[in-house]
C-alpha atoms as a PDB file:
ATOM      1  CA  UNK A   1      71.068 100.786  36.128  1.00  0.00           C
ATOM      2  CA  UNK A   2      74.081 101.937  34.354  1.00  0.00           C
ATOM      3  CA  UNK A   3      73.357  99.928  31.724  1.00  0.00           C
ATOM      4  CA  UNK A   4      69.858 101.459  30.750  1.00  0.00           C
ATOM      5  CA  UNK A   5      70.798 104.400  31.867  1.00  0.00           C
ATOM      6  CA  UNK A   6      73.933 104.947  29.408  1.00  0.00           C
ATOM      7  CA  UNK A   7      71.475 103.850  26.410  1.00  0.00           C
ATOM      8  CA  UNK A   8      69.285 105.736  27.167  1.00  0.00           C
ATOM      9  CA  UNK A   9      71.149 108.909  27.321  1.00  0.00           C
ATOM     10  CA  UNK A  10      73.193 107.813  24.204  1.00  0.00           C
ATOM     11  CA  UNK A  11      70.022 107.360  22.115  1.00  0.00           C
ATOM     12  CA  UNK A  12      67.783 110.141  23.351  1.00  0.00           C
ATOM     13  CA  UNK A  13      70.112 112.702  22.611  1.00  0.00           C
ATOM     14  CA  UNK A  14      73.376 113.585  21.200  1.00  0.00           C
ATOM     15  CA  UNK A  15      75.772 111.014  21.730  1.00  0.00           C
ATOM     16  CA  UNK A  16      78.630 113.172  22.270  1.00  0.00           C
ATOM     17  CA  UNK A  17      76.724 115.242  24.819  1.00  0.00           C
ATOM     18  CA  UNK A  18      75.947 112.058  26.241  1.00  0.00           C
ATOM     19  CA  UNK A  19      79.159 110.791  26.773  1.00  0.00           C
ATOM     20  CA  UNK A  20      80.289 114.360  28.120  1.00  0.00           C
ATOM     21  CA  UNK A  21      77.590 114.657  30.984  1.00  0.00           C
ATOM     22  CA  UNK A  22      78.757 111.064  31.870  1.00  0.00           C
ATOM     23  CA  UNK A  23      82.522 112.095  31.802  1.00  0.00           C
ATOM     24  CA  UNK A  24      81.277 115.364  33.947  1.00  0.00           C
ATOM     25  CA  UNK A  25      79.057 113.027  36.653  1.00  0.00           C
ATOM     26  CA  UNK A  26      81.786 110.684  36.742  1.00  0.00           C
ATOM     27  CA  UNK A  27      84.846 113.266  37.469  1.00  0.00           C
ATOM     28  CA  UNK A  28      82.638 115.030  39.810  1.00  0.00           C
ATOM     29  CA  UNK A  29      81.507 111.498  42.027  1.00  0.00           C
ATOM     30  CA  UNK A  30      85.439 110.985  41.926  1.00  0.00           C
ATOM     31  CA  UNK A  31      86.303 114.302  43.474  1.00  0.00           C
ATOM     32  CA  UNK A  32      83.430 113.963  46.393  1.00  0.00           C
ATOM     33  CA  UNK A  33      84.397 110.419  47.174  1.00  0.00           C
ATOM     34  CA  UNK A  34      88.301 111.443  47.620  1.00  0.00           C
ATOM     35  CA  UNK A  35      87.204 114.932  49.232  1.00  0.00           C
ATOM     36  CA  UNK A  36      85.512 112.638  52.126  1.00  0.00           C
ATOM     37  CA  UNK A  37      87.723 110.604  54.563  1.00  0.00           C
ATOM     38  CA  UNK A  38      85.484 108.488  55.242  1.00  0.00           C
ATOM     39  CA  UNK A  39      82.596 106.104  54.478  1.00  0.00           C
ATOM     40  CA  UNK A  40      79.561 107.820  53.893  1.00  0.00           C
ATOM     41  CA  UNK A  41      77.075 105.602  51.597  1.00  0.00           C
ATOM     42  CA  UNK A  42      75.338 108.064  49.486  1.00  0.00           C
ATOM     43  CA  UNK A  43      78.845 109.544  48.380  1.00  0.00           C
ATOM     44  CA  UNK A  44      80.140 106.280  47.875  1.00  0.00           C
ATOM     45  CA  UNK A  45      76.970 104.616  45.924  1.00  0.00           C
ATOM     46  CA  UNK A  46      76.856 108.291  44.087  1.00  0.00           C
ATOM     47  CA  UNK A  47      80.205 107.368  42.793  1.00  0.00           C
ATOM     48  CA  UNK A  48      79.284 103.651  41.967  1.00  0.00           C
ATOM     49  CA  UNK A  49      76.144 104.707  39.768  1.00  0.00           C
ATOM     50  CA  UNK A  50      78.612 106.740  37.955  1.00  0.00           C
ATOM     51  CA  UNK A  51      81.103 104.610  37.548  1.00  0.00           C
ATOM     52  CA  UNK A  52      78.473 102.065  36.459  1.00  0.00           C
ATOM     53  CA  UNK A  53      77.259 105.013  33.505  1.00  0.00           C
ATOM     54  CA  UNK A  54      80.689 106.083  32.552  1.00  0.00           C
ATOM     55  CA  UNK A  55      82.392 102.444  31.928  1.00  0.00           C
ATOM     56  CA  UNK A  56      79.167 101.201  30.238  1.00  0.00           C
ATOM     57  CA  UNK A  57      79.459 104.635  27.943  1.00  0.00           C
ATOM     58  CA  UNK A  58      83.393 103.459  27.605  1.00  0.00           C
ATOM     59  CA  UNK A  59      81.969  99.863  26.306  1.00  0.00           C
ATOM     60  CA  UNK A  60      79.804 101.254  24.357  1.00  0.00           C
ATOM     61  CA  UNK A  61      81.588 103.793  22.963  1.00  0.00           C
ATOM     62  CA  UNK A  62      84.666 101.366  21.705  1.00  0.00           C
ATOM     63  CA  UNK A  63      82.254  99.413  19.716  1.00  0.00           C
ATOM     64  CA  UNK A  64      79.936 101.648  18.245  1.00  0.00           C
ATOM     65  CA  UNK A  65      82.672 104.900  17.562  1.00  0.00           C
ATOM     66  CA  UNK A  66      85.687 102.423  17.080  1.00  0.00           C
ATOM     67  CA  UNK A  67      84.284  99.869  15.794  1.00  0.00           C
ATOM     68  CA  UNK A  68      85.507  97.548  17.845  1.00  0.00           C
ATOM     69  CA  UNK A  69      83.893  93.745  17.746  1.00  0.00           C
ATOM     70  CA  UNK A  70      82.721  92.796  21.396  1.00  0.00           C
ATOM     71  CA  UNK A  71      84.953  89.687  21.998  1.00  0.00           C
ATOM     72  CA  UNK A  72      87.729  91.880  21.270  1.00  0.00           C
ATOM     73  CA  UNK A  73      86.710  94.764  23.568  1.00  0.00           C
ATOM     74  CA  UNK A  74      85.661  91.768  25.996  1.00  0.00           C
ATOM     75  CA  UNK A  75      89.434  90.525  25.852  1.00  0.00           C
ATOM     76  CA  UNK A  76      91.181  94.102  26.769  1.00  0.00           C
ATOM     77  CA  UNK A  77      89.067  95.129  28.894  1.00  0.00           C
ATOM     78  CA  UNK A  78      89.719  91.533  30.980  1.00  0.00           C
ATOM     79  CA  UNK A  79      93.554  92.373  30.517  1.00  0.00           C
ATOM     80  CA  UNK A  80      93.377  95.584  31.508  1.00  0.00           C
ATOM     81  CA  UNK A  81      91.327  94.049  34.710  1.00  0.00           C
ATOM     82  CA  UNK A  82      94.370  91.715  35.408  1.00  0.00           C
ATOM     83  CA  UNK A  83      97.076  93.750  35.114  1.00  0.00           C
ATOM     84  CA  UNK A  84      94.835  96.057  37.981  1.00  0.00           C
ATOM     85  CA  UNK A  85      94.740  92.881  40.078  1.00  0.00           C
ATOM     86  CA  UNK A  86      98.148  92.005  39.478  1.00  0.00           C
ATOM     87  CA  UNK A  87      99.704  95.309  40.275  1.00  0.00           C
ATOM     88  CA  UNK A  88      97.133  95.665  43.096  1.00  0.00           C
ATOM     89  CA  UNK A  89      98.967  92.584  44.980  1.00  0.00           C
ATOM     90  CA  UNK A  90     102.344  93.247  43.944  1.00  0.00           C
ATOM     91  CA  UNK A  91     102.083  97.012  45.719  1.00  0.00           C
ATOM     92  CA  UNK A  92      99.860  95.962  48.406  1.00  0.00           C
ATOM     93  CA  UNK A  93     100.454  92.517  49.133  1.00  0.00           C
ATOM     94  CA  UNK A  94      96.056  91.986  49.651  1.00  0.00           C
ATOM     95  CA  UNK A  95      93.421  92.313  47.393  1.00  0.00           C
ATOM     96  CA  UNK A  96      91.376  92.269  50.172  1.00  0.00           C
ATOM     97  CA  UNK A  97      88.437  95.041  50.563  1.00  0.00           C
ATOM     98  CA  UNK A  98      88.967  95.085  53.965  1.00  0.00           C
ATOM     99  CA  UNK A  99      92.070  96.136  54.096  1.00  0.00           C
ATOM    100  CA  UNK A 100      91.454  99.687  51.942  1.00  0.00           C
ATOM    101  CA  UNK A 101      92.246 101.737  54.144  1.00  0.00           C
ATOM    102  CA  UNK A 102      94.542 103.956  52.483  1.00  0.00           C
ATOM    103  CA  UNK A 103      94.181 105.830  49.390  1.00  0.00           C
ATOM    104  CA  UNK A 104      96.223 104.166  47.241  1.00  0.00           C
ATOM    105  CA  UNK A 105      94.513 100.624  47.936  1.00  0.00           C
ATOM    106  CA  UNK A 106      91.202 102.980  47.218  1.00  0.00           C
ATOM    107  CA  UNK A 107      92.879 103.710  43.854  1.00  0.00           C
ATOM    108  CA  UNK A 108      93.410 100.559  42.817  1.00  0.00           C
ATOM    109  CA  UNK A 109      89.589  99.250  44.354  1.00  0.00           C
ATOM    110  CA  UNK A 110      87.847 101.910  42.175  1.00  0.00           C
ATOM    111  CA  UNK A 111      90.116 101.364  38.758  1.00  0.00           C
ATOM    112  CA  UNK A 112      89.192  97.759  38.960  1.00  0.00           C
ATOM    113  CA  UNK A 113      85.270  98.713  39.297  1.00  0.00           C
ATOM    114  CA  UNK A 114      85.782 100.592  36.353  1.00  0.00           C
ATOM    115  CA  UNK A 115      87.707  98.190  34.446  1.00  0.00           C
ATOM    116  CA  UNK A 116      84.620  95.407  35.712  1.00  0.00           C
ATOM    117  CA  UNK A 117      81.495  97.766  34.605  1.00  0.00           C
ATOM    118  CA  UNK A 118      83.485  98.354  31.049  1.00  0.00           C
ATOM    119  CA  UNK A 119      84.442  94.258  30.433  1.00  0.00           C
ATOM    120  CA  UNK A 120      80.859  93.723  32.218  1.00  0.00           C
ATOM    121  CA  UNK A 121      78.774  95.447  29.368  1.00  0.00           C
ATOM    122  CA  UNK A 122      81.221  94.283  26.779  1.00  0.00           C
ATOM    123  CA  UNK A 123      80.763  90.822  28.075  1.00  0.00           C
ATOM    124  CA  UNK A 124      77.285  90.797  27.906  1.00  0.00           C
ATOM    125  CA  UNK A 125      76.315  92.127  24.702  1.00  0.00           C
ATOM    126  CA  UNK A 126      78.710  89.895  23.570  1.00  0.00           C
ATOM    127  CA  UNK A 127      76.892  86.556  24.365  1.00  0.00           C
ATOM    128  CA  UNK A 128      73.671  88.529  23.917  1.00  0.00           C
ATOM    129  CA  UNK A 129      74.412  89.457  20.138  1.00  0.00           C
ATOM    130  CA  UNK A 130      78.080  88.057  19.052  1.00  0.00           C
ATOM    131  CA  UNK A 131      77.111  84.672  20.375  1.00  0.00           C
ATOM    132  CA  UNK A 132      73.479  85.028  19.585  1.00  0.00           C
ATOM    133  CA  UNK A 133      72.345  83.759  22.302  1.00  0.00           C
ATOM    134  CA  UNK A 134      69.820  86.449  23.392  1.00  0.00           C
ATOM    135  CA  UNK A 135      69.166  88.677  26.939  1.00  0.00           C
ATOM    136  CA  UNK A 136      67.804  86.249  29.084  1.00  0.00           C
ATOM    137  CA  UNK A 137      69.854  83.158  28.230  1.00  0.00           C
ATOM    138  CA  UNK A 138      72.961  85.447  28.601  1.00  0.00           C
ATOM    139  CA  UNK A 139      71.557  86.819  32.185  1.00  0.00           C
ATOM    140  CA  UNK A 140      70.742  82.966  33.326  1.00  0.00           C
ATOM    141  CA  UNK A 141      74.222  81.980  31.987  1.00  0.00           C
ATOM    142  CA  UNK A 142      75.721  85.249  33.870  1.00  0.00           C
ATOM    143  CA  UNK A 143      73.988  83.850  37.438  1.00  0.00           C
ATOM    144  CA  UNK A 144      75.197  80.460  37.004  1.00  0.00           C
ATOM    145  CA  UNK A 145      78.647  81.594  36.761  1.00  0.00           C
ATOM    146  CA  UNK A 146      77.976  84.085  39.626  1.00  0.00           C
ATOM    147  CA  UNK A 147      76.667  81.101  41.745  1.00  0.00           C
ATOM    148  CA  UNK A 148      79.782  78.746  41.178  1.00  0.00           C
ATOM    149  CA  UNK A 149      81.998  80.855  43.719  1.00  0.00           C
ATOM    150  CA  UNK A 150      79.904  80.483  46.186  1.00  0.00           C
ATOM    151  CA  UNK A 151      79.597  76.871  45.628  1.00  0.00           C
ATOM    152  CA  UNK A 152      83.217  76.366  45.483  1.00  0.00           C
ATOM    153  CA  UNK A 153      83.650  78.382  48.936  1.00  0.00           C
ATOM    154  CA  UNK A 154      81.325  76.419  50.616  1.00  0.00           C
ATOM    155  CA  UNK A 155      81.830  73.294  49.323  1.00  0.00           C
ATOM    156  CA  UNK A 156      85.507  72.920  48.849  1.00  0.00           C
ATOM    157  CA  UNK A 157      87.063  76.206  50.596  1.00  0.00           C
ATOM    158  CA  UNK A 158      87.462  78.433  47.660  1.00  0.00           C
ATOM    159  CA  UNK A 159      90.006  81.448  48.550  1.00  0.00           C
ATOM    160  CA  UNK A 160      87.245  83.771  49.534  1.00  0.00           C
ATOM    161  CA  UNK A 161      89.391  86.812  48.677  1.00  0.00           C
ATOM    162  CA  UNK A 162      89.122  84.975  44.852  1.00  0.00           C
ATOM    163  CA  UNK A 163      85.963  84.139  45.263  1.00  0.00           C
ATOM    164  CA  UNK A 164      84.875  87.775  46.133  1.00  0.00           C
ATOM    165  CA  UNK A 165      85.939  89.146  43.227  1.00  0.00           C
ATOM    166  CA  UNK A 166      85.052  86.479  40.498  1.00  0.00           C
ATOM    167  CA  UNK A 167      81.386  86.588  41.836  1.00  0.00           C
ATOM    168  CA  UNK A 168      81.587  90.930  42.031  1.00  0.00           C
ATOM    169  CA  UNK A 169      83.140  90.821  38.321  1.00  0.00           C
ATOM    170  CA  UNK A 170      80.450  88.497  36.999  1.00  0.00           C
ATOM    171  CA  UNK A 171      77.368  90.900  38.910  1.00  0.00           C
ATOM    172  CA  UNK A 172      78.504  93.449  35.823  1.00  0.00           C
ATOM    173  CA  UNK A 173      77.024  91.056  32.945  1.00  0.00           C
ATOM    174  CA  UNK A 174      74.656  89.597  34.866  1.00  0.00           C
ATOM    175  CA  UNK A 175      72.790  92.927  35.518  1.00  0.00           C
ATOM    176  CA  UNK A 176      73.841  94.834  31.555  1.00  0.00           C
ATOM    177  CA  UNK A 177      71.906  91.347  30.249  1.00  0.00           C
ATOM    178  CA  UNK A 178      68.910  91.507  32.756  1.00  0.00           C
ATOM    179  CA  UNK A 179      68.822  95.487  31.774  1.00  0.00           C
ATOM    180  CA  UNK A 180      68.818  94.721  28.248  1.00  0.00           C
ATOM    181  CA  UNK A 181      66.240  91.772  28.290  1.00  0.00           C
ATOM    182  CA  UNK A 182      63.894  94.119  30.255  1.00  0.00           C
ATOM    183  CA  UNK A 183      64.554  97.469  28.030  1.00  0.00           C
ATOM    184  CA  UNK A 184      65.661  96.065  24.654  1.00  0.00           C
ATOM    185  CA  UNK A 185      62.842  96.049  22.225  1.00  0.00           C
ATOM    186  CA  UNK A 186      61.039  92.590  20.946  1.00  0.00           C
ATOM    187  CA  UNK A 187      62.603  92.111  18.097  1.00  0.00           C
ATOM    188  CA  UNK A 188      66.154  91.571  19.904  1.00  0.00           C
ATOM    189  CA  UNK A 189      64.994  89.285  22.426  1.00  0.00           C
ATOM    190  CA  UNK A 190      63.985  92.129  24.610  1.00  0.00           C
ATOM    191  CA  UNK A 191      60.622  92.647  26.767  1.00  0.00           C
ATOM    192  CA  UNK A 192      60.198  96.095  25.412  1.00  0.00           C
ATOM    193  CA  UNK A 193      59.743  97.988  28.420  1.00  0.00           C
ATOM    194  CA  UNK A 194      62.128 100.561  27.314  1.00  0.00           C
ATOM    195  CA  UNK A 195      65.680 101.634  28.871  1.00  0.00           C
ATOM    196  CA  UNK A 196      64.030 105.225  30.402  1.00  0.00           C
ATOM    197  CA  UNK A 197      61.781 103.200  32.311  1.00  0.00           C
ATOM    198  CA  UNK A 198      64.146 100.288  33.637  1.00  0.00           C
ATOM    199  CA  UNK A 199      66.460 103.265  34.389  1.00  0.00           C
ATOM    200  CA  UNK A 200      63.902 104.854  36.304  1.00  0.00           C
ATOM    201  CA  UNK A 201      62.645 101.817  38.230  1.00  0.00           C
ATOM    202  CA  UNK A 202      66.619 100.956  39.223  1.00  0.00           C
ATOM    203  CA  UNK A 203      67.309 104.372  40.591  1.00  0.00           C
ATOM    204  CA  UNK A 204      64.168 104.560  42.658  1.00  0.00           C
ATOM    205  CA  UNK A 205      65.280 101.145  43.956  1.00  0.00           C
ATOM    206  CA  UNK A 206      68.636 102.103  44.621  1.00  0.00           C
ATOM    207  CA  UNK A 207      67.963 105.340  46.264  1.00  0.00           C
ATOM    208  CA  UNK A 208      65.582 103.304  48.546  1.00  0.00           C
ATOM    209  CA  UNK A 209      68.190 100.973  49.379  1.00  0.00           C
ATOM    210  CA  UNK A 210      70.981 103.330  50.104  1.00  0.00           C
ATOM    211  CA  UNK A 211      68.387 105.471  52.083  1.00  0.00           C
ATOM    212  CA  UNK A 212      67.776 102.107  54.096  1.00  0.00           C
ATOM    213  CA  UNK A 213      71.768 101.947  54.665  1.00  0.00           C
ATOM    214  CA  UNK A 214      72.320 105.392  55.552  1.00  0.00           C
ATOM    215  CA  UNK A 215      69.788 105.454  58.396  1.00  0.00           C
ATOM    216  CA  UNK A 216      70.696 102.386  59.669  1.00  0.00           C
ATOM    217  CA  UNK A 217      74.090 102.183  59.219  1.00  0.00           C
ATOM    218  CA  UNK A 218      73.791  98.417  58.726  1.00  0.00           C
ATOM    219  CA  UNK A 219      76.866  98.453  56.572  1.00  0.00           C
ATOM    220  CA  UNK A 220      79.344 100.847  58.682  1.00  0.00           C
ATOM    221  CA  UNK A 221      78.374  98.764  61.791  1.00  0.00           C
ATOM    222  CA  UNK A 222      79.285  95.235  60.017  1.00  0.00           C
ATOM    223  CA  UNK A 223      82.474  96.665  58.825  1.00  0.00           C
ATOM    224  CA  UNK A 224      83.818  97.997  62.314  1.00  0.00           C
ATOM    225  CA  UNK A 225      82.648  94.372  63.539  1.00  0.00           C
ATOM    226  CA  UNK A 226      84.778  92.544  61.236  1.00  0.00           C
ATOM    227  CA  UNK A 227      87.429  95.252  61.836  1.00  0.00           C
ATOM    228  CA  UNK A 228      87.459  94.312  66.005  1.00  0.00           C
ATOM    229  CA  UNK A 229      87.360  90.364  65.635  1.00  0.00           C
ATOM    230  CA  UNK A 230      90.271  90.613  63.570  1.00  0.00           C
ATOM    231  CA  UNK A 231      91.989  93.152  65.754  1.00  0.00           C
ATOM    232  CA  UNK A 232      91.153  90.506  68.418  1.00  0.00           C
ATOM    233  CA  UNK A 233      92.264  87.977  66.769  1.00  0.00           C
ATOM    234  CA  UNK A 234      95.007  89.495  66.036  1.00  0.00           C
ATOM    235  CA  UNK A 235      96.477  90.608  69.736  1.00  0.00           C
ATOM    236  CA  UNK A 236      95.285  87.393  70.840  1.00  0.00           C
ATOM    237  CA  UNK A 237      97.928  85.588  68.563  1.00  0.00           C
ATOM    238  CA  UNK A 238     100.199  87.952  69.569  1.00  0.00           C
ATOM    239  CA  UNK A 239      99.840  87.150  73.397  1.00  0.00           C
END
């Protein structure tokens, strides 16, 4: 969504405006998600949709303003995602998204989703156009490498706190190519549907979905259960 969503805006009407009203949504999502002091999921996926508009508009924006080539956007962006993770588990000692529960480890959580949606576009135009390989062959490539994670924690007892992440960093790509293949025109491997309408589809999906969560607390209720068996676990070591 915040793939079609950025192009869209950028190409429909000023680009400068466009990239403001992202800056605006983004700043304002920030300052309701740190206002709250707690999980609530609109707030949270409010700030995630953002997030997902404003880093693709930062992608964007460093090739087509700067001129920067993709692979080379592609590359800092991933260093600026490591030195996130690094300093992430030198400070905190976890990269574990159970364990933010402090605002600091929220800091560092929502820099590296930034620093993922920005490498994610990059990433993904980059095998899409730099690589030539097209929208769809990118978005298959972008699922097998989001499968092997899983595969590698079932199989042969990946670090699940690594495995986590490589599979959320690699969702970025994989959804900017699948965006692209469905928007993007014909003529650049694209289905033509147009970004205003895959942009329009996503949100009503999302809203659905985090309409679904916020009734049903599904998520809040599966996070205080993991919180209790591991309380559990833990005073039962203890004793």
């Amino acid at each position: 969504m915040g793939e079609s969503t950025s192009d869209y805006l950028v190409y429909h009407i000023n680009p400068y405006v466009a990239v403001v009203l992202g800056f605006v949504g983004f700043v304002v999502a920030l300052f309701l998600q740190f206002t709250v002091h707690k999980y609530i999921a609109w707030i949270y996926w409010l700030f995630v949709l953002m997030v997902a508009i404003f880093g693709t508009m930062v992608a964007d924006v460093t090739h087509v303003v700067l001129g920067v080539p993709y692979y080379a956007s592609t590359a800092a962006f991933a260093i600026i995602l490591t030195v996130v993770f690094t300093t992430w588990y030198k400070v905190e000692g976890t990269l574990s998204i159970h364990s933010i529960q402090t605002r600091r480890r929220e800091v560092f959580y929502w820099a590296t989703v930034l620093a993922t949606f920005a490498m994610g576009t990059a990433t993904g135009d980059m095998t899409a156009t730099t690589f030539h390989l097209g929208y769809l062959p990118s978005g298959i490539l972008f699922i097998v490498l989001f499968l092997l994670p899983g595969v590698g924690y079932f199989l042969f007892r990946l670090n699940p706190i690594f495995a986590f992440w490589f599979a959320y960093v690699m969702t970025r790509p994989l959804g900017a190519s699948f965006a692209d293949w469905f928007g993007k025109p014909k003529s650049i491997t694209g289905l033509g549907y147009g970004d205003g309408i895959v942009a329009a589809v996503l949100t009503v999906l999302i809203v659905i979905f985090v309409g679904y969560l916020t009734i049903s607390k599904r998520d809040t209720n599966h996070d205080v259960a993991i919180r209790t068996r591991t309380k559990t676990s833990s005073i039962s070591h203890k004793l």
